[in-house]
Protein backbone atom coordinates (compact mmCIF):
# COMPACT_ATOMS: atom_id res chain seq x y z
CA UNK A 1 -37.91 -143.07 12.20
CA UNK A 2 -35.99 -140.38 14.30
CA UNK A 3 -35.22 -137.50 12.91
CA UNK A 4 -31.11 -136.90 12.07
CA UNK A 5 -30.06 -134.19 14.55
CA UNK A 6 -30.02 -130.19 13.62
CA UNK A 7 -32.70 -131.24 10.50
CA UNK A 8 -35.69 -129.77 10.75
CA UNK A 9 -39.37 -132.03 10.57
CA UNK A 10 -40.13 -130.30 7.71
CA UNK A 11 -37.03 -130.65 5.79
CA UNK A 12 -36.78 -134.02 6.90
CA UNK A 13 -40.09 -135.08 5.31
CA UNK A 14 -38.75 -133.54 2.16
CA UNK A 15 -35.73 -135.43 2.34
CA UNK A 16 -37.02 -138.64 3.17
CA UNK A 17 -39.02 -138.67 -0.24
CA UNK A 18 -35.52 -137.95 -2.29
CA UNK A 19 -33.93 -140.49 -0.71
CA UNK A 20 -35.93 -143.48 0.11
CA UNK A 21 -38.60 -143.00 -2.98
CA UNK A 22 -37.04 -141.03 -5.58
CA UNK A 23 -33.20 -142.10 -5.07
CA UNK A 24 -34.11 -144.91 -3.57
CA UNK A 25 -30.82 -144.97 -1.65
CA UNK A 26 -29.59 -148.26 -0.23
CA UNK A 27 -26.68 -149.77 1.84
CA UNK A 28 -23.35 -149.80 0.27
CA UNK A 29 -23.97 -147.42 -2.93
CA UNK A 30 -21.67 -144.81 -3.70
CA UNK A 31 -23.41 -141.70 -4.10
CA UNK A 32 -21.80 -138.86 -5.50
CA UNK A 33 -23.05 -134.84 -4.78
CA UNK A 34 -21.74 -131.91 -7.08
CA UNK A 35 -22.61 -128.13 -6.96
CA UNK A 36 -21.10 -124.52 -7.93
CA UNK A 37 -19.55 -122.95 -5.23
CA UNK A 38 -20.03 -119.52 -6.82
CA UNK A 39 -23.79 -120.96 -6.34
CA UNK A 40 -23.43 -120.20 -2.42
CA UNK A 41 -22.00 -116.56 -3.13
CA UNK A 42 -24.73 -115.01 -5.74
CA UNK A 43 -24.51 -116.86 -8.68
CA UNK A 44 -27.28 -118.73 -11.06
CA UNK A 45 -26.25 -121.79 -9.61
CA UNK A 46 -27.69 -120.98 -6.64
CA UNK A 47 -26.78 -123.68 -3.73
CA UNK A 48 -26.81 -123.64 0.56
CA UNK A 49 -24.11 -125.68 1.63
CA UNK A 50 -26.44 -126.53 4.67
CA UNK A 51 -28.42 -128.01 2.23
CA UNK A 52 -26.03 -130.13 0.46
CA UNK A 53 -24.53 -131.08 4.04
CA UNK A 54 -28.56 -132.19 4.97
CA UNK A 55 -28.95 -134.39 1.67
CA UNK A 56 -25.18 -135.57 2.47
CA UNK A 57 -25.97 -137.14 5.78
CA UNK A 58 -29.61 -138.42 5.69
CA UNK A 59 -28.05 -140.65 2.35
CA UNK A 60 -25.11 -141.71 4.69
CA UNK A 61 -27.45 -142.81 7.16
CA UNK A 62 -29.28 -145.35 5.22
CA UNK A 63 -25.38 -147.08 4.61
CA UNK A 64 -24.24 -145.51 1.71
CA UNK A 65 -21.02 -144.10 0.44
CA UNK A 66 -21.06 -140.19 -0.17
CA UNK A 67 -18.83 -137.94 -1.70
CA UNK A 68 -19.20 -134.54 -2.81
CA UNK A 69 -17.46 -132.15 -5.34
CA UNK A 70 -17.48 -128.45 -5.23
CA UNK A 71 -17.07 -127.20 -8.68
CA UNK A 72 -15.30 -123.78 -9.02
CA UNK A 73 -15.82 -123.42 -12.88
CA UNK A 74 -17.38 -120.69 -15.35
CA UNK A 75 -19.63 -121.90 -18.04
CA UNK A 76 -19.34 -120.25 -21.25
CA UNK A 77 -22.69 -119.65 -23.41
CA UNK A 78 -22.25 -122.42 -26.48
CA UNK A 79 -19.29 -124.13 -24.23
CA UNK A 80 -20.74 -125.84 -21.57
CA UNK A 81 -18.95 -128.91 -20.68
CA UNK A 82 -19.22 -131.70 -17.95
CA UNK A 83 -15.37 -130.80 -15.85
CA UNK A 84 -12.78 -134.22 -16.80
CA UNK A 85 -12.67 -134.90 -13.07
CA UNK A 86 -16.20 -134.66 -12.10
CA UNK A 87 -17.33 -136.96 -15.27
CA UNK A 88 -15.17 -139.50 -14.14
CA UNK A 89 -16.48 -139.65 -10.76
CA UNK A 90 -20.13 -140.07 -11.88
CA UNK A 91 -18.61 -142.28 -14.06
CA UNK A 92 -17.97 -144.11 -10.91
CA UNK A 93 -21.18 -143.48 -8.75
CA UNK A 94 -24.12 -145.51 -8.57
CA UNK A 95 -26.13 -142.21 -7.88
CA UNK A 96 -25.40 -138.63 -8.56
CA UNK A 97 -27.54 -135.86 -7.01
CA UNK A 98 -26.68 -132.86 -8.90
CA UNK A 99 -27.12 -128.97 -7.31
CA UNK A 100 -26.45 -127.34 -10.18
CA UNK A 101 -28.17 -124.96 -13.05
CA UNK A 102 -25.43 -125.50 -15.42
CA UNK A 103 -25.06 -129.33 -15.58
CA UNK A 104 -28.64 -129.72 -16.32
CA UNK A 105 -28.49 -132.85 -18.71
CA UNK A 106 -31.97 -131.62 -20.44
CA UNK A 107 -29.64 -129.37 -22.45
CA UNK A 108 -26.32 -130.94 -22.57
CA UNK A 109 -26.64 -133.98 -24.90
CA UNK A 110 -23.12 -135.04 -24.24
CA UNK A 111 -23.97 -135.73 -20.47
CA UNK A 112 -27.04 -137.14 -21.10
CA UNK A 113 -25.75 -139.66 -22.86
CA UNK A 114 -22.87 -140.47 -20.92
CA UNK A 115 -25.44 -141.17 -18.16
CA UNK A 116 -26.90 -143.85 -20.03
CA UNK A 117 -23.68 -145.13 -20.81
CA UNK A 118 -22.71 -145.49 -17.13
CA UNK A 119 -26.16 -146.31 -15.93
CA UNK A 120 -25.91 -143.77 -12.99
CA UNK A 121 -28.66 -142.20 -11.58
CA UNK A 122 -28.89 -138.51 -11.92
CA UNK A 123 -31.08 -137.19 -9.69
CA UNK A 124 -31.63 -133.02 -10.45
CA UNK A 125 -32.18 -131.41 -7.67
CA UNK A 126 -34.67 -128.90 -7.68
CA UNK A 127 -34.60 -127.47 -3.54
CA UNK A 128 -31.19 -126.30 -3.26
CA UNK A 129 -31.68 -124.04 0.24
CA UNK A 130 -32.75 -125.22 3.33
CA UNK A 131 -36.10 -123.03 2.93
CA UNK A 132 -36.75 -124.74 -0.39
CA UNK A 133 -36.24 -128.13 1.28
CA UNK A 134 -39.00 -126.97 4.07
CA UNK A 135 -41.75 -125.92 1.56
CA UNK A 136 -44.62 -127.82 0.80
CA UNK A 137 -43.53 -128.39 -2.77
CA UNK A 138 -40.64 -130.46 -1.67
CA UNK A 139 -42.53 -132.19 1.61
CA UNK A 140 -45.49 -133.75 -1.36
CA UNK A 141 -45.34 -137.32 -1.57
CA UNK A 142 -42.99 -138.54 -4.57
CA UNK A 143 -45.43 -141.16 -5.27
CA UNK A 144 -48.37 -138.99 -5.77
CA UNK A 145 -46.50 -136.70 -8.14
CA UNK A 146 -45.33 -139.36 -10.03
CA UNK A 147 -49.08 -140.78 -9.96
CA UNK A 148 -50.09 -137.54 -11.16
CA UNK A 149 -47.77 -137.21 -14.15
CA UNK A 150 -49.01 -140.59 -15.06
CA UNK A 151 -52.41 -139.89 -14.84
CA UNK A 152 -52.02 -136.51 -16.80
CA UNK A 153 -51.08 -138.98 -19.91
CA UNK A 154 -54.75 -140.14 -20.00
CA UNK A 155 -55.95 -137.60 -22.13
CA UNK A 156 -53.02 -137.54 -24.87
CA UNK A 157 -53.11 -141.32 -25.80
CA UNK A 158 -54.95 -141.55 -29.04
CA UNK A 159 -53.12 -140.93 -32.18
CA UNK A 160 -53.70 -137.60 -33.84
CA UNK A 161 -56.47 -136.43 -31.84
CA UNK A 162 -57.53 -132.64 -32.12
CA UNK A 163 -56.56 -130.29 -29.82
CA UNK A 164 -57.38 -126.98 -29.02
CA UNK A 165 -55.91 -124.52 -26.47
CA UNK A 166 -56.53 -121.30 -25.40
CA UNK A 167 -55.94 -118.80 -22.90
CA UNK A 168 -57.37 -115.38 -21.50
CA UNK A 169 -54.46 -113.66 -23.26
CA UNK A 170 -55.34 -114.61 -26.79
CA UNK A 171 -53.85 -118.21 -27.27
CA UNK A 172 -55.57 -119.81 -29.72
CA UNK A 173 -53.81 -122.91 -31.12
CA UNK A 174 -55.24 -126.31 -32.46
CA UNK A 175 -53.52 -129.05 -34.40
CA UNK A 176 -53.22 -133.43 -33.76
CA UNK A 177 -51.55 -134.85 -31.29
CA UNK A 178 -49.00 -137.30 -31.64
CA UNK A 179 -48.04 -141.16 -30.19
CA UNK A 180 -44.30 -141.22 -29.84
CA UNK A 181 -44.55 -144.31 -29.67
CA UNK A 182 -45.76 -144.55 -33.35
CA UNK A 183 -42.81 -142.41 -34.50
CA UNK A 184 -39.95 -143.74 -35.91
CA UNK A 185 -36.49 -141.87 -34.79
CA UNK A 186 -38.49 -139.14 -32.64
CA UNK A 187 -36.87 -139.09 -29.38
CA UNK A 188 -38.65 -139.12 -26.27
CA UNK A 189 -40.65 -141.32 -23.65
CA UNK A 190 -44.06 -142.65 -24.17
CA UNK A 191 -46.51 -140.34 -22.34
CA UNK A 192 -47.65 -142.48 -19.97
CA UNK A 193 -44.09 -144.00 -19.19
CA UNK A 194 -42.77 -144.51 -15.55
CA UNK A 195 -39.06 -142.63 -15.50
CA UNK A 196 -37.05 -145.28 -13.89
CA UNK A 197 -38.39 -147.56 -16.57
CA UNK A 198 -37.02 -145.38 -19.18
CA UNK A 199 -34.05 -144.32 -18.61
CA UNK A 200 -31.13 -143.10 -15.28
CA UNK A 201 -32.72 -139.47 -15.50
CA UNK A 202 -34.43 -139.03 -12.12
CA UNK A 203 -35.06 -135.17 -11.08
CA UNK A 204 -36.64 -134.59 -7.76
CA UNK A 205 -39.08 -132.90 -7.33
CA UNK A 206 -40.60 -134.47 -10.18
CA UNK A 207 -41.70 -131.83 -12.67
CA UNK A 208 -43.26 -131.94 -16.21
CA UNK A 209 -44.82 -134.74 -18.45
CA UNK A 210 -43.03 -135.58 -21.54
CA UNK A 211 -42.75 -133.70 -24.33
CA UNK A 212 -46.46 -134.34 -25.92
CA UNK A 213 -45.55 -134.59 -29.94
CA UNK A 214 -47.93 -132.53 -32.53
CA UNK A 215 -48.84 -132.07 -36.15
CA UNK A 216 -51.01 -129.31 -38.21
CA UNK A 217 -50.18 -127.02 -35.57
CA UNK A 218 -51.87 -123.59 -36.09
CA UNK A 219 -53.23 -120.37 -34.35
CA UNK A 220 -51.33 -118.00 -32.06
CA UNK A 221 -49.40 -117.94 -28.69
CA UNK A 222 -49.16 -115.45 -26.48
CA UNK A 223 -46.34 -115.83 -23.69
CA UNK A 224 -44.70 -113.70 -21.10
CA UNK A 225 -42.19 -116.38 -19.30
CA UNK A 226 -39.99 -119.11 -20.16
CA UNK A 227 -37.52 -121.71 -18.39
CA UNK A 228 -34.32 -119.36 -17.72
CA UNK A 229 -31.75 -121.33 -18.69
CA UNK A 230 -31.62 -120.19 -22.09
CA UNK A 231 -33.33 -116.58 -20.97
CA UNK A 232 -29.88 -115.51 -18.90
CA UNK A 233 -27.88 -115.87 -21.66
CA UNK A 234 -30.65 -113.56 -24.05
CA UNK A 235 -30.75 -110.70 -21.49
CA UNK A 236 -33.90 -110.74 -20.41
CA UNK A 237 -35.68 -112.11 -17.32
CA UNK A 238 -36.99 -115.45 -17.00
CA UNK A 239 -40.87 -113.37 -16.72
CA UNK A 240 -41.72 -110.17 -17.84
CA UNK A 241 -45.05 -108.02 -18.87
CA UNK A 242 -45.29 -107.61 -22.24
CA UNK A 243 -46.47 -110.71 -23.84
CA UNK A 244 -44.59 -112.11 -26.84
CA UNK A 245 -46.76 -113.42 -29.90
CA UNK A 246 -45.70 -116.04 -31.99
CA UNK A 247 -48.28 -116.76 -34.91
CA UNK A 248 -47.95 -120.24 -36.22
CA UNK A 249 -49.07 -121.95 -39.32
CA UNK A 250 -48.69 -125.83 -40.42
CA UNK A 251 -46.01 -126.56 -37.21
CA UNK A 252 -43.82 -123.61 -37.92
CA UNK A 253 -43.38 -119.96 -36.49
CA UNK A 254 -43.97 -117.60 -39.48
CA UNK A 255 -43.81 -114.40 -36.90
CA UNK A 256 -42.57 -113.36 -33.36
CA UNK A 257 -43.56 -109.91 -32.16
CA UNK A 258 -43.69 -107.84 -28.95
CA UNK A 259 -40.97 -106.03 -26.90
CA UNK A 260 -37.58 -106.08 -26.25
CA UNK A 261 -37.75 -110.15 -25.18
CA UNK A 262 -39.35 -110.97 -28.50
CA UNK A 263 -36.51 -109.38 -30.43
CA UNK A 264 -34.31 -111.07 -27.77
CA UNK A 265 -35.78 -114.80 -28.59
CA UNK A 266 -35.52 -113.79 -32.30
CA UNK A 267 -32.08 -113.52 -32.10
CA UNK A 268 -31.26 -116.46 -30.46
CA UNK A 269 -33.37 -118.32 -32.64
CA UNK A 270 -31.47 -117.30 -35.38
CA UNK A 271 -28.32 -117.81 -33.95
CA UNK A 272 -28.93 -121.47 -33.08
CA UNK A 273 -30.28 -122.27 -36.62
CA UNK A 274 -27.32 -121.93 -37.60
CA UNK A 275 -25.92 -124.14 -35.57
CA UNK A 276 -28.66 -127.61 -35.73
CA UNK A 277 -30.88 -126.17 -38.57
CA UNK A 278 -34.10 -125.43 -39.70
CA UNK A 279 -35.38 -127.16 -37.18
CA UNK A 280 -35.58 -123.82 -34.68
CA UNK A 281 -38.27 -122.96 -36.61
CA UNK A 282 -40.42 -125.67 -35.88
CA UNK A 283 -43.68 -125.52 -33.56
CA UNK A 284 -44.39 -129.02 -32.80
CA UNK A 285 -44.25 -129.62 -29.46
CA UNK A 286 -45.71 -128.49 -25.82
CA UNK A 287 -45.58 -130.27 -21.90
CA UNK A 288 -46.76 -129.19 -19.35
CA UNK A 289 -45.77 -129.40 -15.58
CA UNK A 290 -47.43 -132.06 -13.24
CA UNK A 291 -46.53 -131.11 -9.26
CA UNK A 292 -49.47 -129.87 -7.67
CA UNK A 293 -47.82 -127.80 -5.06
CA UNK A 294 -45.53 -126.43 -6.99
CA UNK A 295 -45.56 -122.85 -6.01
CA UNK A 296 -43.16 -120.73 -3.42
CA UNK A 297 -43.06 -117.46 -2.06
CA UNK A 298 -40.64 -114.92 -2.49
CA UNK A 299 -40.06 -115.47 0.97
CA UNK A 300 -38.82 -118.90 0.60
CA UNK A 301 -37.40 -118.26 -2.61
CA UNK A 302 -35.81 -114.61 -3.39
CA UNK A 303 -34.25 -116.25 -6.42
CA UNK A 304 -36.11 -115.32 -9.68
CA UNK A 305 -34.58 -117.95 -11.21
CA UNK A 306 -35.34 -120.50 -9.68
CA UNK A 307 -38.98 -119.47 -8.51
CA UNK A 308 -39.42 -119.87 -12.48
CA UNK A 309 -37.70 -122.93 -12.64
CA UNK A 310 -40.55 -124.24 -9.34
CA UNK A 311 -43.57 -122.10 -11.18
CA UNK A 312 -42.48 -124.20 -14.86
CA UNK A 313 -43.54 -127.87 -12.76
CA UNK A 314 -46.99 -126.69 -11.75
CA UNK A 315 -50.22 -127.98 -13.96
CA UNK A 316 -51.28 -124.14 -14.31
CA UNK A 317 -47.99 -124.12 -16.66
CA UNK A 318 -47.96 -125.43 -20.10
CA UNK A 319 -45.30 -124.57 -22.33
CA UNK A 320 -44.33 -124.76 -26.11
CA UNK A 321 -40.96 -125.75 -27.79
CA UNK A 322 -39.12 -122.69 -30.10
CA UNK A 323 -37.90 -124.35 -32.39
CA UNK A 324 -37.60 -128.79 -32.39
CA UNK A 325 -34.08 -129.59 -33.33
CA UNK A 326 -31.47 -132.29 -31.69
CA UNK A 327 -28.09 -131.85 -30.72
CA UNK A 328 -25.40 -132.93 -33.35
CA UNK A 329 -21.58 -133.78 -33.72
CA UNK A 330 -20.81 -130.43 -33.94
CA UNK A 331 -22.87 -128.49 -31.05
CA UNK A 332 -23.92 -131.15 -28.61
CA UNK A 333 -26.49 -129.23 -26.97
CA UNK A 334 -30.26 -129.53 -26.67
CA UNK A 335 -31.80 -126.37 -27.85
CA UNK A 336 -34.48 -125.85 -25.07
CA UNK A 337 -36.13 -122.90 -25.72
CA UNK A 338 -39.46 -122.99 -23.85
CA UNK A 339 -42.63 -120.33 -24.13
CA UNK A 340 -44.48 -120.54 -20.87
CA UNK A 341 -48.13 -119.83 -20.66
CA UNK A 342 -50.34 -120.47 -17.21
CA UNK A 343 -53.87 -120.51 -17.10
CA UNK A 344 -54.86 -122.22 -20.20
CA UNK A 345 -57.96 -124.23 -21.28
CA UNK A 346 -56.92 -127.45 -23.77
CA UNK A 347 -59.33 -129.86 -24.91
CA UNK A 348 -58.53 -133.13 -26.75
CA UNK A 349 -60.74 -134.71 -28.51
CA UNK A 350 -63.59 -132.65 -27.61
CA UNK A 351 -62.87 -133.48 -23.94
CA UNK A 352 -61.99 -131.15 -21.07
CA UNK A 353 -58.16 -131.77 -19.94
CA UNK A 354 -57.47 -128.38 -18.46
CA UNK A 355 -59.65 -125.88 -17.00
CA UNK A 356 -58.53 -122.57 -16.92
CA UNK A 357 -55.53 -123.73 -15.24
CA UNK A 358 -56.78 -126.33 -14.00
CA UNK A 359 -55.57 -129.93 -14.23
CA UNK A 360 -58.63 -132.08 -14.34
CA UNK A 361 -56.80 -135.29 -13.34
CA UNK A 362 -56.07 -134.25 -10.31
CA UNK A 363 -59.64 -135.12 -9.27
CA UNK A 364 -59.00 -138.58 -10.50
CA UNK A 365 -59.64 -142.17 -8.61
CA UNK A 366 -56.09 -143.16 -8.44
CA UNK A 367 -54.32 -139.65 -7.84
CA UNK A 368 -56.40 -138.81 -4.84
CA UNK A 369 -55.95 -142.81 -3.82
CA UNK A 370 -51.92 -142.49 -3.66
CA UNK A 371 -52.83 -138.81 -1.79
CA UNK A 372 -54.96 -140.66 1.00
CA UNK A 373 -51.82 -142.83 2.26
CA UNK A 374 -50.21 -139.78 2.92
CA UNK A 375 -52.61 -137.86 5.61
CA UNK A 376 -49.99 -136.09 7.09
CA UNK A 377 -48.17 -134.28 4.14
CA UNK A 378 -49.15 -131.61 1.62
CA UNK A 379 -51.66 -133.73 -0.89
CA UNK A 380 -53.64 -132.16 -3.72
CA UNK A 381 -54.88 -128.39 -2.78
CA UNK A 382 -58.47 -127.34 -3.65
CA UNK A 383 -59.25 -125.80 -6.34
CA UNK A 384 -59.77 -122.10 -5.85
């Protein structure tokens, strides 16, 4: 296949995995693009045009339909909301390849939903800048992601087997894993579920496993990063030094100490129970992220934000749920406040799943199979 004019090899790699194996674009669809445009001026929702304009015309060139919508709208913390106009044109799409940090559906319930409803494809779009779309995280075959977060189930399949995980900062946490499956009203995905088969909720790069479901939770946590959509509207960065501790016993958080980020997440906590419940002060639940190249540099990514956001979907990262509560009639919004930790060890069931880091199934028969039929982009890096 020739490469579209002005687009870069490298980019084009990338692209060709959103569209022909993640989007799985096709003649005749209408496809639908939407971004911030304070995103290309300095905002959170940080967008190139040149990359939208990329994405825009390698989709066009396999037949389809595309639109885009520049949204020019200020989200208020507790008020986000899906804008009338660009609803109704997803509402209308067969795909919708969403730019932005602020209509990420993993919080907003409402949207979520109404993408079931509609049966569009939502594909979040993790390289918004034409560096981004050049790394090696976005050039990795989808299909050997996908294998990988697939593979990464293997481990987590039998009903309430022990876990323990630590980490060289003083994690120590053990309690039962869960089957969703075997849970009655729990929301969620089986672990070793295929996306497409589950639902219209298709981000690219893939990122993190589902949510793995616990019991008899107990031990400690120590932390010092978290996903930044809810950090931005706390105060605090998205990473800092001072590790927060959160001591847990039977599934709940009986303390959080530290600095000024633990009295930060405190605070919020508190001010969300009282919007879905007792719930925030749950401790039931931890994923992990599954892209093995998952990692740029400052270089090709001076946004903290969103080098957080890349750094959250490697394996080194595991992180907990603060708090496990749903949306509800009255605030429609996914609490997701995440504690990040990197370098942990976690064994189930006596068995080595993590190493320091270190996701074990990477090494396995079918992940490095997928990785072979792809010789000439980034596969699975050694282990250093």
């Amino acid at each position: 296949m020739s490469n579209q004019l002005g687009i870069p090899k490298a980019a084009m790699n990338s692209l060709i995995q959103l569209v022909d194996h993640n989007a799985q674009v096709k003649p005749g669809m209408e496809v639908l693009i939407g971004a911030h445009i304070d995103g290309a001026w300095g905002s959170e929702n940080l967008v190139d045009p040149v990359a939208v304009s990329w994405v825009q015309s390698v989709v066009a060139s396999r037949g389809a339909n595309v639109s885009v919508i520049w949204i020019d709208e200020i989200m208020k913390k507790h008020k986000w909301r899906v804008p009338p106009i660009l609803k109704g044109a997803v509402a209308n799409a067969d795909l919708f390849i969403n730019f932005s940090l602020d209509l990420a559906i993993e919080e907003n319930a409402e949207f979520r939903k109404g993408i079931e409803e509609t049966k569009t494809w939502y594909v979040r779009m993790f390289p918004v800048t034409t560096s981004l779309l050049m790394s090696e995280w976005a050039q990795t075959p989808h299909e050997l992601v996908v294998m990988c977060r697939h593979v990464s189930s293997d481990p987590l399949m039998n009903h309430m087997a022990k876990f323990v995980m630590t980490d060289t900062n003083g994690t120590e946490l053990e309690g039962n894993i869960l089957d969703p499956v075997k849970r009655e009203g729990i929301p969620g995905m089986a672990y070793n579920s295929w996306r497409r088969d589950h639902g219209h909720y298709i981000p690219w790069p893939e990122w993190v496993h589902p949510p793995v479901n616990c019991k008899n939770v107990n031990g400690v946590l120590f932390f010092d990063c978290m996903l930044p959509y809810w950090s931005r509207y706390m105060g605090i960065a998205p990473a800092w030094d001072e590790p927060v501790r959160v001591d847990v016993k039977d599934s709940r958080m009986v303390k959080i100490s530290g600095g000024k980020e633990a009295d930060a997440i405190s605070h919020t906590l508190k001010e969300l129970e009282g919007k879905v419940g007792d719930g925030m002060q749950k401790f039931d639940t931890f994923h992990f992220g599954i892209h093995p190249n998952a990692k740029v540099t400052k270089d090709q990514c001076p946004n903290e934000i969103y080098r957080r956001i890349i750094d959250h979907s490697h394996p080194s990262n595991m992180h907990w749920h603060l708090g496990s509560a749903p949306a509800n009639e009255k605030y429609n919004f996914y609490p997701h406040v995440t504690a990040d930790h990197r370098n942990c060890t976690l064994k189930v069931a006596d068995k080595l799943a993590w190493d320091n880091g270190y996701m074990v199934c990477q090494q396995d028969k079918k992940v490095l199979e997928v990785a072979a039929k792809y010789p000439d982009l980034p596969g699975i890096p050694e282990r250093l």
